[in-house]
Protein backbone atom coordinates (compact mmCIF):
# COMPACT_ATOMS: atom_id res chain seq x y z
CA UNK A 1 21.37 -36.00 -15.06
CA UNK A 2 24.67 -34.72 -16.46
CA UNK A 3 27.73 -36.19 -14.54
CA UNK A 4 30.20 -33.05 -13.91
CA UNK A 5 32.91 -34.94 -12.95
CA UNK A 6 34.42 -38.20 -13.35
CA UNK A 7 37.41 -40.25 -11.33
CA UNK A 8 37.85 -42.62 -8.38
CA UNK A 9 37.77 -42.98 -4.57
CA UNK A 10 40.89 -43.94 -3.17
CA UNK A 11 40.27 -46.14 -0.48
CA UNK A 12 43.45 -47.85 0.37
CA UNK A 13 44.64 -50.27 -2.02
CA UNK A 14 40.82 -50.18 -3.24
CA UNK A 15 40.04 -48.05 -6.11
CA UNK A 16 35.78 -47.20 -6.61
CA UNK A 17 35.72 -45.67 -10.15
CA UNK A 18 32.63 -42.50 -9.55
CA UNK A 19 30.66 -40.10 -11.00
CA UNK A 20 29.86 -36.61 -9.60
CA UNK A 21 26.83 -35.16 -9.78
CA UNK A 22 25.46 -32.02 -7.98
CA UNK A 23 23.48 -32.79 -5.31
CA UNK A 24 21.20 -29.80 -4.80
CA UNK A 25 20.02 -26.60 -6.92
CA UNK A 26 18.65 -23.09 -6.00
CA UNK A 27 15.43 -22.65 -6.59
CA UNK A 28 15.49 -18.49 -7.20
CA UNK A 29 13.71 -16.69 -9.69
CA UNK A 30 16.22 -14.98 -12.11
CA UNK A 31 15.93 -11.81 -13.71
CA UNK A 32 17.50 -9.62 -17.51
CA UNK A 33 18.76 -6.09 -16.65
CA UNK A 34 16.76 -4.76 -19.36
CA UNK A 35 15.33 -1.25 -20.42
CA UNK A 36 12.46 -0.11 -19.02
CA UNK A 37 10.73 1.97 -21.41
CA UNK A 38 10.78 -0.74 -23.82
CA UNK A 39 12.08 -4.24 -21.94
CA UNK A 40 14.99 -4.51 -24.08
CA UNK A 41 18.27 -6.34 -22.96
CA UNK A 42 20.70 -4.71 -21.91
CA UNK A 43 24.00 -6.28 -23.16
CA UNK A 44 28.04 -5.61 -21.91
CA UNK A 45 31.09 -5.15 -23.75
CA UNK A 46 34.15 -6.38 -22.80
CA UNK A 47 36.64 -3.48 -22.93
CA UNK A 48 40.05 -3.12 -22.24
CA UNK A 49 40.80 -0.17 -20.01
CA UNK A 50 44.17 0.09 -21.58
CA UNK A 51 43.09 0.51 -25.48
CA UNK A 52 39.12 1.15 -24.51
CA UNK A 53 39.10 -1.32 -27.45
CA UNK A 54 36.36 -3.92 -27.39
CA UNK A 55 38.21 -8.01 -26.74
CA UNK A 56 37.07 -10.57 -28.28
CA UNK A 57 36.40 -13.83 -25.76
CA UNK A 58 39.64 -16.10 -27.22
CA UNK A 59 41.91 -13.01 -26.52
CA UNK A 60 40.84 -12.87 -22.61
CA UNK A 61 43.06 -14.82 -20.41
CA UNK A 62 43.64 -14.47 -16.45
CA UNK A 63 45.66 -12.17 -14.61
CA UNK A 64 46.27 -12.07 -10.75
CA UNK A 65 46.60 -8.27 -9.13
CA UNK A 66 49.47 -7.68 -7.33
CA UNK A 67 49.25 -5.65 -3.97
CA UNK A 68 51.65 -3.03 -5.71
CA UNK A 69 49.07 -2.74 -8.09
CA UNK A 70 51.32 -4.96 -11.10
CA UNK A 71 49.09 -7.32 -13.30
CA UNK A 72 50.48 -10.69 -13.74
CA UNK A 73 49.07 -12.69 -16.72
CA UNK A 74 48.89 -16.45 -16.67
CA UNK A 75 48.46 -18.71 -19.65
CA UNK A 76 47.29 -22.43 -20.41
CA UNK A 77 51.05 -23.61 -19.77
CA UNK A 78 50.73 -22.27 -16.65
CA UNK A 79 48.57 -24.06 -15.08
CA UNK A 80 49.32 -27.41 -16.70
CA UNK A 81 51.74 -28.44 -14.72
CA UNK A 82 49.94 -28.08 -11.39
CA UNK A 83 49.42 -31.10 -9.11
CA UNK A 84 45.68 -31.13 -9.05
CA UNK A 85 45.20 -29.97 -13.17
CA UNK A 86 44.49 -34.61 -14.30
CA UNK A 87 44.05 -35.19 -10.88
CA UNK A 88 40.59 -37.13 -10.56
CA UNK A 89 40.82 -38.74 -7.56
CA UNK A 90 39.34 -38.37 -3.61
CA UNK A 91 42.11 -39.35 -1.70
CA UNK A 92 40.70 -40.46 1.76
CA UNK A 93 42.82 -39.15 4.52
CA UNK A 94 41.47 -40.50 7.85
CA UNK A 95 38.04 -41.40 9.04
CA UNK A 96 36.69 -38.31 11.81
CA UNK A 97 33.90 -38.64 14.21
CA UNK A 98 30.59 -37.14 12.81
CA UNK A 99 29.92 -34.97 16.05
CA UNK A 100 33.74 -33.61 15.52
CA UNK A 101 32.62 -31.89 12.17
CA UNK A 102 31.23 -28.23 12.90
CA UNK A 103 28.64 -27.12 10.17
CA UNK A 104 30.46 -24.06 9.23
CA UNK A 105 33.10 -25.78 7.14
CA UNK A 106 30.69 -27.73 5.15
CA UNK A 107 29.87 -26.42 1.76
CA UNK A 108 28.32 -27.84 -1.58
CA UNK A 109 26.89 -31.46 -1.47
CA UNK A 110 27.47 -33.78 -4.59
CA UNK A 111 26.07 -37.61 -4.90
CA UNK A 112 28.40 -39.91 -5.97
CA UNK A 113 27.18 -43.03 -7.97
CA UNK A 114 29.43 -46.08 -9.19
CA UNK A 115 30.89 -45.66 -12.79
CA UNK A 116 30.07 -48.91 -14.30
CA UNK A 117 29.56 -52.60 -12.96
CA UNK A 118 33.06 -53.36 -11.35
CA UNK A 119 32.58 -50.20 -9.89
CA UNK A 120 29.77 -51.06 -7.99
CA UNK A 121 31.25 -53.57 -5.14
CA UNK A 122 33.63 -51.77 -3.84
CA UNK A 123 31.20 -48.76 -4.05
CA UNK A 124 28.49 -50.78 -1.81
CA UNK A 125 31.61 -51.89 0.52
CA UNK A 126 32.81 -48.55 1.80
CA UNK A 127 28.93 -47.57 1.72
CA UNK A 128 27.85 -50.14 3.89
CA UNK A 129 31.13 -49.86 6.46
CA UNK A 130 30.41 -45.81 6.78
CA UNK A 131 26.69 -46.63 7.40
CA UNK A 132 25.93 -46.51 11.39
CA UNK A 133 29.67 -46.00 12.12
CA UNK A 134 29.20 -42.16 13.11
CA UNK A 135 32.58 -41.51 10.92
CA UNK A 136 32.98 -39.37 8.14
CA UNK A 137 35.75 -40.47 5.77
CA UNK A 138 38.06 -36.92 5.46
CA UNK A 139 39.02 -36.88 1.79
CA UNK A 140 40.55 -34.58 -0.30
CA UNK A 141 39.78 -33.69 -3.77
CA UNK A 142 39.67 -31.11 -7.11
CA UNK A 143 36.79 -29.90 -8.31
CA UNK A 144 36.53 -26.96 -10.66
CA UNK A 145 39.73 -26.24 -10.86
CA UNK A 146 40.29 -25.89 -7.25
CA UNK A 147 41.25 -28.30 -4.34
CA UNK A 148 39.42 -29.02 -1.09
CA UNK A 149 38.72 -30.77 1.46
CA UNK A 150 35.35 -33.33 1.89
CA UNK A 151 33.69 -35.83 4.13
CA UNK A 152 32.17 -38.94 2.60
CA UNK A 153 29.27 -39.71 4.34
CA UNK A 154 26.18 -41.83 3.06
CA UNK A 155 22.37 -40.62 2.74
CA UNK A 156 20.28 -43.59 2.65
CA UNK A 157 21.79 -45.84 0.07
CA UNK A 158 24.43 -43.36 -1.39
CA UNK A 159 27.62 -41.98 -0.83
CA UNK A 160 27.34 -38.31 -0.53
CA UNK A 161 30.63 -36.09 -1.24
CA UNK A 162 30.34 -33.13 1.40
CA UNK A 163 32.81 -30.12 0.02
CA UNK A 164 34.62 -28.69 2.80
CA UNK A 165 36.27 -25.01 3.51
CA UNK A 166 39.79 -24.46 4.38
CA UNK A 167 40.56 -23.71 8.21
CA UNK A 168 42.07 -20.56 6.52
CA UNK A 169 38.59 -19.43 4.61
CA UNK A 170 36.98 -19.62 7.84
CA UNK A 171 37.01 -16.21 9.60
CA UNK A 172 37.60 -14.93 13.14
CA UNK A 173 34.59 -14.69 15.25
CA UNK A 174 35.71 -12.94 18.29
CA UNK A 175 34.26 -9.62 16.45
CA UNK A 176 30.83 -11.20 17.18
CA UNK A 177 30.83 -12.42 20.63
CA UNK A 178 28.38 -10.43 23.30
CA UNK A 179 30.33 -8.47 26.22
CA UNK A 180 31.44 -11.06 28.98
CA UNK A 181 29.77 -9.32 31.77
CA UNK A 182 26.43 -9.67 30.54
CA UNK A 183 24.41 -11.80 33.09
CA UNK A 184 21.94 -14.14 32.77
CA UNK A 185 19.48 -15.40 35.50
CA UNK A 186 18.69 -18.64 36.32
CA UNK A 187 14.42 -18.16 35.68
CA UNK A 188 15.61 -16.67 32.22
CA UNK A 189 17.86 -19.23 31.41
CA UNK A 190 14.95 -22.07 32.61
CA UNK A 191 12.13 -20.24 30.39
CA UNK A 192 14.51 -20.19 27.45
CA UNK A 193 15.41 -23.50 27.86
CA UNK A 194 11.09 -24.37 28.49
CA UNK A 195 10.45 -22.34 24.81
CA UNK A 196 13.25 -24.66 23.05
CA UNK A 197 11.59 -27.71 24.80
CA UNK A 198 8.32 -26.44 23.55
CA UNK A 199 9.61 -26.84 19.79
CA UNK A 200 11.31 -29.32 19.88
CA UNK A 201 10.49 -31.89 16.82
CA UNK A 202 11.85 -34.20 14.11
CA UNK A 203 13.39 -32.15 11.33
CA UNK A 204 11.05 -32.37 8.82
CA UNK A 205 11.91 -29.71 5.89
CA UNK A 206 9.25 -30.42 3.94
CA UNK A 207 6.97 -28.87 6.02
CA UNK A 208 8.67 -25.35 5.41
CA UNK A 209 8.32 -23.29 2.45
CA UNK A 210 10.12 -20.12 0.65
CA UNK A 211 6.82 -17.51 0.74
CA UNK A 212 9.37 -15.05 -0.37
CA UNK A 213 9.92 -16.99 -4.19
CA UNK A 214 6.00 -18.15 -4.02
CA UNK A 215 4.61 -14.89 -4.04
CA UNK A 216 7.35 -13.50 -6.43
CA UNK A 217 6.11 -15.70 -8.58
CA UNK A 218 2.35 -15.00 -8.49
CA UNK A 219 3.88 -10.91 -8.95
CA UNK A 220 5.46 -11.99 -12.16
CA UNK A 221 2.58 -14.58 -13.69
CA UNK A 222 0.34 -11.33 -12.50
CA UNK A 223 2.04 -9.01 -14.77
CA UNK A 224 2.31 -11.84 -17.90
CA UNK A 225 -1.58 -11.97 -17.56
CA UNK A 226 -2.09 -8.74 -17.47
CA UNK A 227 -4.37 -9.18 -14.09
CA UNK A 228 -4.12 -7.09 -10.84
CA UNK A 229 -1.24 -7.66 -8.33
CA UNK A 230 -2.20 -10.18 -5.49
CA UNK A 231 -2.54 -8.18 -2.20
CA UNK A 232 0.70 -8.56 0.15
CA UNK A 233 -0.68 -10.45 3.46
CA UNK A 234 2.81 -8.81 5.18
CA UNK A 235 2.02 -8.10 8.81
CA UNK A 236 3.97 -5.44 10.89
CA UNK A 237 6.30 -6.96 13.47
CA UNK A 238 7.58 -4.76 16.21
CA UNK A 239 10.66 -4.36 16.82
CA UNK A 240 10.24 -2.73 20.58
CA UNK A 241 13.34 -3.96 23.13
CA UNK A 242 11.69 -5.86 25.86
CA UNK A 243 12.77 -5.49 29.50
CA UNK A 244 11.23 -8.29 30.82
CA UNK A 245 12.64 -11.57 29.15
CA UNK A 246 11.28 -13.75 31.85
CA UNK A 247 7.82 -12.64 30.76
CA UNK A 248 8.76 -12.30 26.84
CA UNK A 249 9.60 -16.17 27.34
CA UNK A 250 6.48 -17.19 29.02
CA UNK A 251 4.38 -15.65 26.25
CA UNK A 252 6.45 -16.92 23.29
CA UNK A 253 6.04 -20.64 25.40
CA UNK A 254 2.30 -20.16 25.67
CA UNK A 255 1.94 -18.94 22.18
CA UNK A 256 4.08 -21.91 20.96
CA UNK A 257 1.57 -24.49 23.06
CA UNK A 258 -1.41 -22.80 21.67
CA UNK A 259 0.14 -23.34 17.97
CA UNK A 260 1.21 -26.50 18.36
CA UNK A 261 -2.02 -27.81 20.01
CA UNK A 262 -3.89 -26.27 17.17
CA UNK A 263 -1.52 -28.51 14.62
CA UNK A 264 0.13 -25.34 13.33
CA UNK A 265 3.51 -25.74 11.68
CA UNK A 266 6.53 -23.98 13.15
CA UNK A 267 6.44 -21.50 10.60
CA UNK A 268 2.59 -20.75 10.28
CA UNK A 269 2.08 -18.35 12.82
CA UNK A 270 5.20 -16.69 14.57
CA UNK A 271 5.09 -16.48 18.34
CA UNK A 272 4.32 -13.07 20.14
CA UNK A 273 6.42 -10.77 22.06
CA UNK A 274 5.18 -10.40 25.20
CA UNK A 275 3.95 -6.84 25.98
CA UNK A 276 6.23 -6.33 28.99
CA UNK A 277 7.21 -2.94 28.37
CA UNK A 278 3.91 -2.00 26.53
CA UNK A 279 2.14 -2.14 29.67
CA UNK A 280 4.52 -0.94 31.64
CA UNK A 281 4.27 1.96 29.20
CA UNK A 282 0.90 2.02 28.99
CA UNK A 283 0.23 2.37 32.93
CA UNK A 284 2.83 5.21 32.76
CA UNK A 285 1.10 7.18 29.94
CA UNK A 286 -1.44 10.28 30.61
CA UNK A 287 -4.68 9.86 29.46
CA UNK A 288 -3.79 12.57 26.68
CA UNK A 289 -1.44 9.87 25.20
CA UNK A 290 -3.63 7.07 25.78
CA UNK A 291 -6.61 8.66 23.73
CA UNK A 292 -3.64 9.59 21.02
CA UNK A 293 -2.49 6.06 20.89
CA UNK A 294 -6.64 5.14 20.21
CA UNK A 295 -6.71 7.36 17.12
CA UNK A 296 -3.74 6.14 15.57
CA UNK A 297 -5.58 3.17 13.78
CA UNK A 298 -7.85 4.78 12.23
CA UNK A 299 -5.43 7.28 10.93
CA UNK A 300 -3.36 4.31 9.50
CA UNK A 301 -6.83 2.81 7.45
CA UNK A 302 -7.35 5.99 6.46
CA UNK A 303 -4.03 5.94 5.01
CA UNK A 304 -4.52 3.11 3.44
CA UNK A 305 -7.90 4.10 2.27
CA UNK A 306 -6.42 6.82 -0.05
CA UNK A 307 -3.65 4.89 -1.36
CA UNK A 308 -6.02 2.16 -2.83
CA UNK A 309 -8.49 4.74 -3.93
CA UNK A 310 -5.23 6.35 -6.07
């Protein structure tokens, strides 16, 4: 694996000479804009909107947008003498409680790994001193061109660099929060609180999986071969408001029991909304819009009937 970055942990008057490497990778299926009447690429051109003349890539620098709407261009020399451009080193600040750290200002994840034999001691030292202390070491550090915070924590046997956001990147939430005079009754609260209990388990990703990528991937290797389209197994979810959460959370705690009991994972069978207001609806309804609701079914295959059969 390619190191992207090299330098050292500053660790008081201890120096740990590192390597960075990235810690994760998306697995997403990437596509080419291309043409569609004969799958050609479709390509760019970098034009200047001042010329409309096409720039070559060694004549495009950076420039920063002023609010009146004035371009300022900056240059190699410009950015030399900044503090963090031969900075390589994570300067550790302070060590923080783990259960201090809230997961919205975590970012990227990189492992860090000794650079060479000397490096190695004093790498294993501040491993095994984090390890079962609950403290992450609060560093700070440039990567690509851009300075952050981190926590140093370890996974296992390795010292994991945790990129951090700025407190000013992180935005204001008040926008979100429900009205304050909602109310919430004690049996609701206890059958929400009975459904979490219900599913509660070891985190175990590795029991999860991204359908979404899977079966984009049996769409394309479909097409390649030349072979019909695997049928979507997409079920209809409704999206009806329920009156009666009480009830809602007894069936979604019943359904839950019955999965688990039958070894299900959390994610093989999603839990069902209790019919609360369906039969409440349904006891309302005339017998005219009962014998409607019968039919609809069958109008739906027959739908589907005739789209297959064109």
């Amino acid at each position: 694996m390619q190191a992207i970055w090299k330098g050292a942990i500053s660790f008081g008057m201890v120096t740990i000479p590192i390597k960075v490497f990235s810690a994760t990778e998306e697995k997403d299926i990437s596509f080419r804009q291309v043409h569609v009447a004969d799958g050609g690429r479709i390509k760019y051109k970098r034009i200047c909107s001042v010329d409309g003349e096409e720039v070559p890539y060694s004549d495009i620098g950076k420039g920063y947008e002023m609010p009146d709407g004035r371009m300022i261009v900056l240059d190699s020399d410009d950015f030399a003498d900044l503090p963090l451009s031969s900075k390589k080193v994570i300067d550790v600040l302070e060590f923080v409680p783990a259960d201090q750290v809230d997961p919205l200002y975590l970012g990227k994840s990189y492992y860090l790994a000794a650079d060479g034999g000397p490096g190695a001691k004093p790498y294993v030292l501040l491993r095994d001193a984090l390890d079962g202390s609950e403290l992450y070491a609060l560093v700070k550090v440039a990567l690509r061109s851009r300075e952050s915070l981190g926590l140093l924590r370890t996974v296992d046997d390795v010292l994991v660099l945790q990129v951090m956001l700025w407190p000013d990147e992180i935005r204001d939430k008040s926008f979100a929060a429900p009205p304050e005079d909602v109310e919430i009754r004690t049996q609701e609260k206890a059958m929400a609180s009975s459904y979490i209990d219900t599913l509660r388990g070891e985190f175990d990703p590795e029991q999860y999986h991204d359908d979404y990528r899977e079966a984009l991937e049996k769409v394309v290797q479909a097409k390649a071969e030349g072979v019909p389209l695997p049928e979507s197994e997409d079920e209809e979810t409704e999206g009806a408001e329920v009156v009666d959460l009480v009830a809602a959370l007894r069936a979604s705690v019943e359904a839950a029991k019955a999965r688990r009991a039958g070894g299900g994972s959390a994610e093989s069978e999603p839990a069902k909304k209790a019919p609360a207001k369906k039969a409440a609806a349904a006891k309302k309804a005339p017998a005219k819009k009962a014998a409607a609701a019968k039919k609809a079914p069958a109008k739906k295959t027959a739908k589907k009937a005739a789209k297959k059969s064109a």
